[in-house]
Protein backbone atom coordinates (compact mmCIF):
# COMPACT_ATOMS: atom_id res chain seq x y z
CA UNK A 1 245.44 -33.31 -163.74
CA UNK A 2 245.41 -29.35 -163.91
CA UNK A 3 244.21 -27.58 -166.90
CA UNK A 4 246.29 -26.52 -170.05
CA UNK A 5 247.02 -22.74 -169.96
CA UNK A 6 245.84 -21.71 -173.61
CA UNK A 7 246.33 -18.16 -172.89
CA UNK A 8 247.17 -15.56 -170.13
CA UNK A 9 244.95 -15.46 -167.47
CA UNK A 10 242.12 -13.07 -167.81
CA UNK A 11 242.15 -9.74 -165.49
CA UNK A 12 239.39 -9.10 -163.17
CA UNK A 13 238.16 -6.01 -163.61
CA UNK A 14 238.16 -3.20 -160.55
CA UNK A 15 235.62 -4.06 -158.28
CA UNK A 16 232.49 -3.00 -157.48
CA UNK A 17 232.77 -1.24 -161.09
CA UNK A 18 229.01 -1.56 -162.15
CA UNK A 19 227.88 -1.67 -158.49
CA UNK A 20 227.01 -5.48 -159.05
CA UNK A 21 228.60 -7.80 -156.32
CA UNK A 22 229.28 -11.11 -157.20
CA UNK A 23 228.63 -14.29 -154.74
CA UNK A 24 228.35 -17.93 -154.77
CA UNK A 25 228.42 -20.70 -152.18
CA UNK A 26 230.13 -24.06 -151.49
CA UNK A 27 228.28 -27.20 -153.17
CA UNK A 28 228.78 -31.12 -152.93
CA UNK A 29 232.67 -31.27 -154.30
CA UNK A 30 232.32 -27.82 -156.35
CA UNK A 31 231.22 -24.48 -155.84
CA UNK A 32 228.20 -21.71 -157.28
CA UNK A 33 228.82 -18.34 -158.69
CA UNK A 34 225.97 -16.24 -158.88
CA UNK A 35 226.11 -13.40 -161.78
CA UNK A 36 224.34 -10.51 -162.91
CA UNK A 37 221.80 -12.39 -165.98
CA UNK A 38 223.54 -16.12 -165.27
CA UNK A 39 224.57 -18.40 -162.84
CA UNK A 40 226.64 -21.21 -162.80
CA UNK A 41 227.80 -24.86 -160.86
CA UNK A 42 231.43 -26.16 -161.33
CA UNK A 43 232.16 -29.60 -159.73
CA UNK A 44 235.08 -31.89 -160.11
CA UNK A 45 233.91 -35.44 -160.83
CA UNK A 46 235.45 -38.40 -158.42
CA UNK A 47 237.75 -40.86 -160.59
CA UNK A 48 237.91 -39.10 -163.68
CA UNK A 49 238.99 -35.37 -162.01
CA UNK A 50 236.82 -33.67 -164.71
CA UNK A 51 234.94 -30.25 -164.20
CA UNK A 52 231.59 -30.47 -165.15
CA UNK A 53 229.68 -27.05 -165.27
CA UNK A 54 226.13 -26.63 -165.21
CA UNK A 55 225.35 -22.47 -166.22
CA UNK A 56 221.91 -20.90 -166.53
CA UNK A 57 219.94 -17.93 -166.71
CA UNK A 58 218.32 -15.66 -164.04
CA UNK A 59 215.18 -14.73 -165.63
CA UNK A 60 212.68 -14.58 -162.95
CA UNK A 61 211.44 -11.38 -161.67
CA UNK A 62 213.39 -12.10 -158.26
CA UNK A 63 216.60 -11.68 -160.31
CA UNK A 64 215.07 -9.01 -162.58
CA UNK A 65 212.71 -6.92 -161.45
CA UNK A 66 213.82 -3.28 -159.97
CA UNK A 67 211.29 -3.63 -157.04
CA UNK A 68 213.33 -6.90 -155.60
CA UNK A 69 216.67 -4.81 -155.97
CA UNK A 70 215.31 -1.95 -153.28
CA UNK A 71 217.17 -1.12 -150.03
CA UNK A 72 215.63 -4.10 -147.53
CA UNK A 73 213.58 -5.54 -150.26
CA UNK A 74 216.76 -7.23 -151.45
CA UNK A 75 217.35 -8.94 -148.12
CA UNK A 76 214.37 -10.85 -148.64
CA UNK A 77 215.29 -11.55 -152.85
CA UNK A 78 218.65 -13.03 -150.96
CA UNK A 79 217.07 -15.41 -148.69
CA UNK A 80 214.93 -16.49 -151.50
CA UNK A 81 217.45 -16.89 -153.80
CA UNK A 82 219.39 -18.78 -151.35
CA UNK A 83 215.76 -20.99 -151.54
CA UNK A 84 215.69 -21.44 -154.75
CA UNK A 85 218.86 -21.54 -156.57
CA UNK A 86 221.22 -22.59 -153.84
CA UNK A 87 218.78 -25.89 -153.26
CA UNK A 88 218.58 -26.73 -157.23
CA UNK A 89 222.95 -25.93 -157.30
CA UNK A 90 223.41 -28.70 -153.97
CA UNK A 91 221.08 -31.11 -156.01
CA UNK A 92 222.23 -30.64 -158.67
CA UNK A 93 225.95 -31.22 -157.58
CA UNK A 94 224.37 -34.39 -155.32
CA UNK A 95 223.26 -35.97 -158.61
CA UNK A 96 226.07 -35.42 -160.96
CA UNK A 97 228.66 -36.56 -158.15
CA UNK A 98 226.42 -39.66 -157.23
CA UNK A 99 226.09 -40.59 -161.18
CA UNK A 100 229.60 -40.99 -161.46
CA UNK A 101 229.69 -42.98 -158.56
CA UNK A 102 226.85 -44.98 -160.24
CA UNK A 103 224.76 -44.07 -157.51
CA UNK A 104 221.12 -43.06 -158.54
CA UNK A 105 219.25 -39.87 -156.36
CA UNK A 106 216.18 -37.87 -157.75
CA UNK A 107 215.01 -35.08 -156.77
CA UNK A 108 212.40 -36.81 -154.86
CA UNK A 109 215.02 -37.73 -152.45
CA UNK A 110 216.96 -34.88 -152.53
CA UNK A 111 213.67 -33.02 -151.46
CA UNK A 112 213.09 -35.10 -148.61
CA UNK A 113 216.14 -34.70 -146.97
CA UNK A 114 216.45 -30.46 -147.46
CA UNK A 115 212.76 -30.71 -146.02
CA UNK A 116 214.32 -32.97 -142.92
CA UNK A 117 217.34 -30.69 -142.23
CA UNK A 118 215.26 -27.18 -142.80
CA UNK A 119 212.17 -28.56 -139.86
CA UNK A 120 215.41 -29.95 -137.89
CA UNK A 121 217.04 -26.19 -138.00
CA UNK A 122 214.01 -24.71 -136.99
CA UNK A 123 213.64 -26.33 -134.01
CA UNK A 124 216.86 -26.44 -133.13
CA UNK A 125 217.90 -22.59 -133.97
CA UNK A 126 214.14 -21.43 -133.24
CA UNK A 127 212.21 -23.94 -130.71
CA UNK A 128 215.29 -24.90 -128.25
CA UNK A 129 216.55 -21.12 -127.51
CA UNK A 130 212.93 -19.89 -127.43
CA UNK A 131 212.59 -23.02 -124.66
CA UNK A 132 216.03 -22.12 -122.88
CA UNK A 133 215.41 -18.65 -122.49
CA UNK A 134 212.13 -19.73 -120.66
CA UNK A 135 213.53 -21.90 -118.50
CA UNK A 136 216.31 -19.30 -117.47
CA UNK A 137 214.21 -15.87 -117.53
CA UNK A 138 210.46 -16.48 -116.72
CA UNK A 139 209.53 -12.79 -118.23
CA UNK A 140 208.87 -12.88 -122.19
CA UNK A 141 208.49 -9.12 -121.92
CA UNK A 142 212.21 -8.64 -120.65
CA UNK A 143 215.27 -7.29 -122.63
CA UNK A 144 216.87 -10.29 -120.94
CA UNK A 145 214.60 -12.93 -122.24
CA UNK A 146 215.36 -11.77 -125.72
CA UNK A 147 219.30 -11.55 -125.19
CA UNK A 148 219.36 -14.86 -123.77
CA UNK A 149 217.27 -16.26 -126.44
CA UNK A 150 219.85 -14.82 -129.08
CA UNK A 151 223.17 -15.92 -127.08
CA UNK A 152 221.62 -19.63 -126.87
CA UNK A 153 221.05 -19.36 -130.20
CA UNK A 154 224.19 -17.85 -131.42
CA UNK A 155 225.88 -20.79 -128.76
CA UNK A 156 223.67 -23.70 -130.06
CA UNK A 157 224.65 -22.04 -134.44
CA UNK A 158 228.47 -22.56 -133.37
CA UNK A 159 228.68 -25.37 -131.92
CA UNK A 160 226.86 -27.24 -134.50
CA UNK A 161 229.39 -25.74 -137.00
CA UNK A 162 231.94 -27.09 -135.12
CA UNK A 163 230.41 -30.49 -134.78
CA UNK A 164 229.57 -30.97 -138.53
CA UNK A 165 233.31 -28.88 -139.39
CA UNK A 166 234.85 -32.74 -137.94
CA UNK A 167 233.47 -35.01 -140.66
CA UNK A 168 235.71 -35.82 -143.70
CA UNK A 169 232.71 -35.14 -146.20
CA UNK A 170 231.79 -31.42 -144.79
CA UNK A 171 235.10 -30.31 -144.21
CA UNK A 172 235.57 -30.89 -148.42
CA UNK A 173 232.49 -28.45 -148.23
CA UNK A 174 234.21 -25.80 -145.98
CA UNK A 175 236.98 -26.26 -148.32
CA UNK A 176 235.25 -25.22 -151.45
CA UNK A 177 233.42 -22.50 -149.26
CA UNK A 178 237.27 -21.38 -148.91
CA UNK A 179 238.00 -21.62 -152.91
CA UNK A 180 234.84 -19.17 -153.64
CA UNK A 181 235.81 -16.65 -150.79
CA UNK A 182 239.61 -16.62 -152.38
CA UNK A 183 237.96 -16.49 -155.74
CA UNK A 184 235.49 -13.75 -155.52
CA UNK A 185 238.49 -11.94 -153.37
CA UNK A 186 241.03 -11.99 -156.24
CA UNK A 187 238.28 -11.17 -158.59
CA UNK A 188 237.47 -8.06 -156.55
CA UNK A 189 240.96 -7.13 -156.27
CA UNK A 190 241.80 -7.53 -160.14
CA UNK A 191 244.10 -10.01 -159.99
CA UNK A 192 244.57 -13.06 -162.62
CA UNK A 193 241.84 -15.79 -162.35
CA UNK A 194 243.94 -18.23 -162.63
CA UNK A 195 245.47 -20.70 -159.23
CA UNK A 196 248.56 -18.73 -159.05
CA UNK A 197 246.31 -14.92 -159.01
CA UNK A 198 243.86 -16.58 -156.56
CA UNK A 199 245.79 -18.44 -154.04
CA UNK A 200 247.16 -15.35 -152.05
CA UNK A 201 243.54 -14.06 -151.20
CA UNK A 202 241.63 -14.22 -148.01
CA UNK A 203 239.40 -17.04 -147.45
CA UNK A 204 237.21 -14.55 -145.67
CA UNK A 205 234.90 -12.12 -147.16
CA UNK A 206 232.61 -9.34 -145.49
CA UNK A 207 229.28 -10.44 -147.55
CA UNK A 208 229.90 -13.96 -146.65
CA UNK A 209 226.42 -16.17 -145.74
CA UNK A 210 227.92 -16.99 -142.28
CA UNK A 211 228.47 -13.94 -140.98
CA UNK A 212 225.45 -12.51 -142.13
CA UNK A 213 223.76 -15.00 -140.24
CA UNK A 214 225.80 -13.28 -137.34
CA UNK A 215 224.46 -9.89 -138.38
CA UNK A 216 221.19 -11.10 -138.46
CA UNK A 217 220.91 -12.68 -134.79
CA UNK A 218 222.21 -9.33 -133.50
CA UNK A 219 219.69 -7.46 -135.47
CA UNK A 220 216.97 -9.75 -134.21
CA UNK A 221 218.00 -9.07 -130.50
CA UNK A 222 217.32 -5.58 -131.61
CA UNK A 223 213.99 -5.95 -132.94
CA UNK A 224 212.26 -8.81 -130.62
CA UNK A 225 213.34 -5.97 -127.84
CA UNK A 226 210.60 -4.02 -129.08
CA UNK A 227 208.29 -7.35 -129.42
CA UNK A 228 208.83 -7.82 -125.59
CA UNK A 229 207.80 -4.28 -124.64
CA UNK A 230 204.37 -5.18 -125.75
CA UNK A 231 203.92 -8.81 -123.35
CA UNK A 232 203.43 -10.83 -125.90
CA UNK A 233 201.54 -14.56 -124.79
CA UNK A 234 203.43 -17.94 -126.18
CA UNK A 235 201.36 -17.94 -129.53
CA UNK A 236 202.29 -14.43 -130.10
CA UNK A 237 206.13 -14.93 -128.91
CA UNK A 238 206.54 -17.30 -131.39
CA UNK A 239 204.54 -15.58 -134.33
CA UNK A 240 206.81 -12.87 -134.10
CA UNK A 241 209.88 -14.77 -134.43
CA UNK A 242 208.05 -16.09 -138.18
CA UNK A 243 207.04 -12.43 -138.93
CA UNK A 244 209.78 -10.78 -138.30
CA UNK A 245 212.16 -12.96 -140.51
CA UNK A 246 211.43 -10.43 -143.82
CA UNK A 247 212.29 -7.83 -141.29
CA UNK A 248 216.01 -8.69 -140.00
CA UNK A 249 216.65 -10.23 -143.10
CA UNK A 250 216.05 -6.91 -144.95
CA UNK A 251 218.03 -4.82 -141.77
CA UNK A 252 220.44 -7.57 -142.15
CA UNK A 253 221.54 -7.43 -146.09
CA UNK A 254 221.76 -3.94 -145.70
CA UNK A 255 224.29 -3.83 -142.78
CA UNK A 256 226.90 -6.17 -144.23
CA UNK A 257 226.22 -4.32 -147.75
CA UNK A 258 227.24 -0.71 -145.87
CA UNK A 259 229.67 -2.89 -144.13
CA UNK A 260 231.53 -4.65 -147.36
CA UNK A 261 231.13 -1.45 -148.79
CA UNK A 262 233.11 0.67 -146.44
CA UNK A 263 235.24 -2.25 -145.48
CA UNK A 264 238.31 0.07 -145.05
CA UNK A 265 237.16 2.49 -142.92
CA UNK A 266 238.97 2.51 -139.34
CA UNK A 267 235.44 1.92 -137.77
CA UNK A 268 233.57 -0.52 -140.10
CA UNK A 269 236.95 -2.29 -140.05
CA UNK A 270 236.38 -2.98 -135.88
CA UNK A 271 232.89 -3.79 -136.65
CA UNK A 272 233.34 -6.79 -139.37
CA UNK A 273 236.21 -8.85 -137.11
CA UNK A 274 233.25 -10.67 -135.57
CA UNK A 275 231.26 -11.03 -138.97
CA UNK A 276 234.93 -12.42 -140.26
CA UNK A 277 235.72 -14.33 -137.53
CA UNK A 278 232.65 -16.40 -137.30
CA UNK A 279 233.20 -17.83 -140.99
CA UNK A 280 236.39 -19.51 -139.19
CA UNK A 281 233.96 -21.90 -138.55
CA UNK A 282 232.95 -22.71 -142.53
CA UNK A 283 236.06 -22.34 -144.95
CA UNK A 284 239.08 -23.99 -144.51
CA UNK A 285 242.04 -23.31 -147.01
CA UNK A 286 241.34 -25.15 -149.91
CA UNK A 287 243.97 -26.76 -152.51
CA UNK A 288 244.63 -26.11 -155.91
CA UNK A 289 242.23 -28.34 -157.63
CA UNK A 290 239.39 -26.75 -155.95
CA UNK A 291 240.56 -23.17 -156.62
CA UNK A 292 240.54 -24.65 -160.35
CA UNK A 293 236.47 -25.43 -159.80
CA UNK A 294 236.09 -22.10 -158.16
CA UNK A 295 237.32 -20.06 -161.24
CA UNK A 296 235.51 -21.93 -163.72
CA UNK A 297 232.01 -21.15 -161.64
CA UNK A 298 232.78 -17.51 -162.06
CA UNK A 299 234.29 -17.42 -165.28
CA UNK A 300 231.10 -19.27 -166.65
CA UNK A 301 228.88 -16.86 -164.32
CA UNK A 302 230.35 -13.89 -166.04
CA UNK A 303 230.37 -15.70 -169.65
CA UNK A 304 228.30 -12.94 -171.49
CA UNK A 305 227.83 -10.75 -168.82
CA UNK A 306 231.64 -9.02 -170.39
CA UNK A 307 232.46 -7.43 -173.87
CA UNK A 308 233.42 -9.72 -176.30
CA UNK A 309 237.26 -8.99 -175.74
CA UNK A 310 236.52 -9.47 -172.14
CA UNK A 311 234.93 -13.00 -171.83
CA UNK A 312 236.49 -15.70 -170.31
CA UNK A 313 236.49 -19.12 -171.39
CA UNK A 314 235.38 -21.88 -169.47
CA UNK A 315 238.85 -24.25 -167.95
CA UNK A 316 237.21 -27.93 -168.98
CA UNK A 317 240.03 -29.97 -166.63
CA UNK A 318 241.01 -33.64 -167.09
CA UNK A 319 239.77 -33.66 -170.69
């Protein structure tokens, strides 16, 4: 059942205003919005259609210190916020969503199966094109090693988007994914935060994870060039592609920032149709009840974060 309007939607102000860029990601039936001092979790509970939000602050030094907000510095604060609080926002959503199913999970086995799926992406995004580009191009020191490594890869990150995109339960994910793109969209573009305000916008964004996972395996094509130049031996080949993580994560963050940025320049424009296409592949238009969850994660992100006039109020739904 959708929410009582109490009052007129509230405006989003101009974007970009403070310089602060708001994000989130898709969660078990709900969706995270990441703000300035707080975050928060919305999820919509099976049976009962209630939106349950879970908000908190960012006080450790990742999220407040002025060293982890430095050009390249912050690529690496991104990756470990994704770590940190976009692990304890799926758990979190796994639990509440399994409870009202009266279906128990701690975090015990929650932990287990992120630690599964993260050594199961490593070797299949790290170990298998390392392997194929072996097999194809017998030099490790060759520019062609290293672009054959990062097409494999690239080949082997698609297709298993495309794979998962086919069950029932992820493609509720990609959905959500879809409601925080339209979301954070709208909000950027100061339009109403409310289903009517958000439903026109994009479900693609320029700082979206996906493509900057894009960004990143170009960037590391880039960089493991230079690794090649110096012949490196199997223990060393593999080393580098640890080590240099920090590296094209930093080069990374900072090319899709410049890139959302300057998003309507003729030539930045031509540049981000590959970084927009590829998150094809992860949202899928969503439908009104999950735009509902979407705008009550960022509303409750931004809770205190506006002046007094400003702040939103939480949408509680099927109360």
């Amino acid at each position: 059942m959708p929410p009582k309007e109490e009052a007129a939607a509230p405006m989003a102000p101009p974007a970009e205003r403070d310089g602060f860029f708001y994000g989130g990601q898709a969660v078990i039936e709900g969706v995270m919005m990441r703000g300035r001092r707080h975050y928060a979790v919305a999820v919509r509970l099976p049976g009962s259609g209630e939106i349950r939000v879970e908000r908190g602050a960012l006080t450790a030094p990742i999220y407040t210190s002025r060293w982890w907000k430095l050009p390249f510095v912050r690529g690496l604060a991104l990756l470990a916020e994704q770590l940190h609080l976009g692990t304890r926002s799926l758990s979190w959503s796994a639990q509440v969503n399994a409870g009202a199913q009266d279906i128990k999970i701690g975090r015990k086995e929650v932990g287990i199966s992120l630690a599964i799926a993260g050594a199961g992406s490593l070797l299949l995004f790290f170990g298998l094109p390392l392997l194929g580009a072996s097999l194809t191009v017998h030099r490790s020191n060759s520019f062609w090693f290293v672009l054959v490594e990062g097409v494999i890869r690239v080949a082997l990150v698609l297709a298993y988007l495309s794979l998962i995109a086919l069950m029932p339960d992820v493609r509720r994910v990609f959905q959500y994914h879809g409601a925080e793109h339209k979301t954070i969209n709208a909000y950027e573009a100061g339009r109403p935060l409310d289903v009517a305000g958000v439903r026109p916008a994009s479900v693609l964004h320029p700082r979206c994870g996906t493509g900057f996972l894009l960004v990143v395996l170009v960037v590391s094509v880039l960089v493991f060039s230079v690794v090649a130049v110096f012949n490196p031996n199997w223990f060393w080949l593999v080393a580098s592609r640890v080590l240099g993580i920090p590296l094209i994560a930093g080069a990374g963050y900072e090319c899709i920032r410049f890139m959302a940025r300057h998003r309507d320049h003729p030539v930045v424009r031509i540049a981000l149709l590959p970084v927009l296409y590829t998150q094809r592949f992860t949202t899928r238009e969503p439908d009104d009840g999950m735009l509902e969850v979407a705008i009550a994660a960022l509303q409750a992100a931004r809770e205190g974060e506006e002046s007094a006039t400003e702040r939103p109020r939480v949408v509680e739904a099927g109360a």
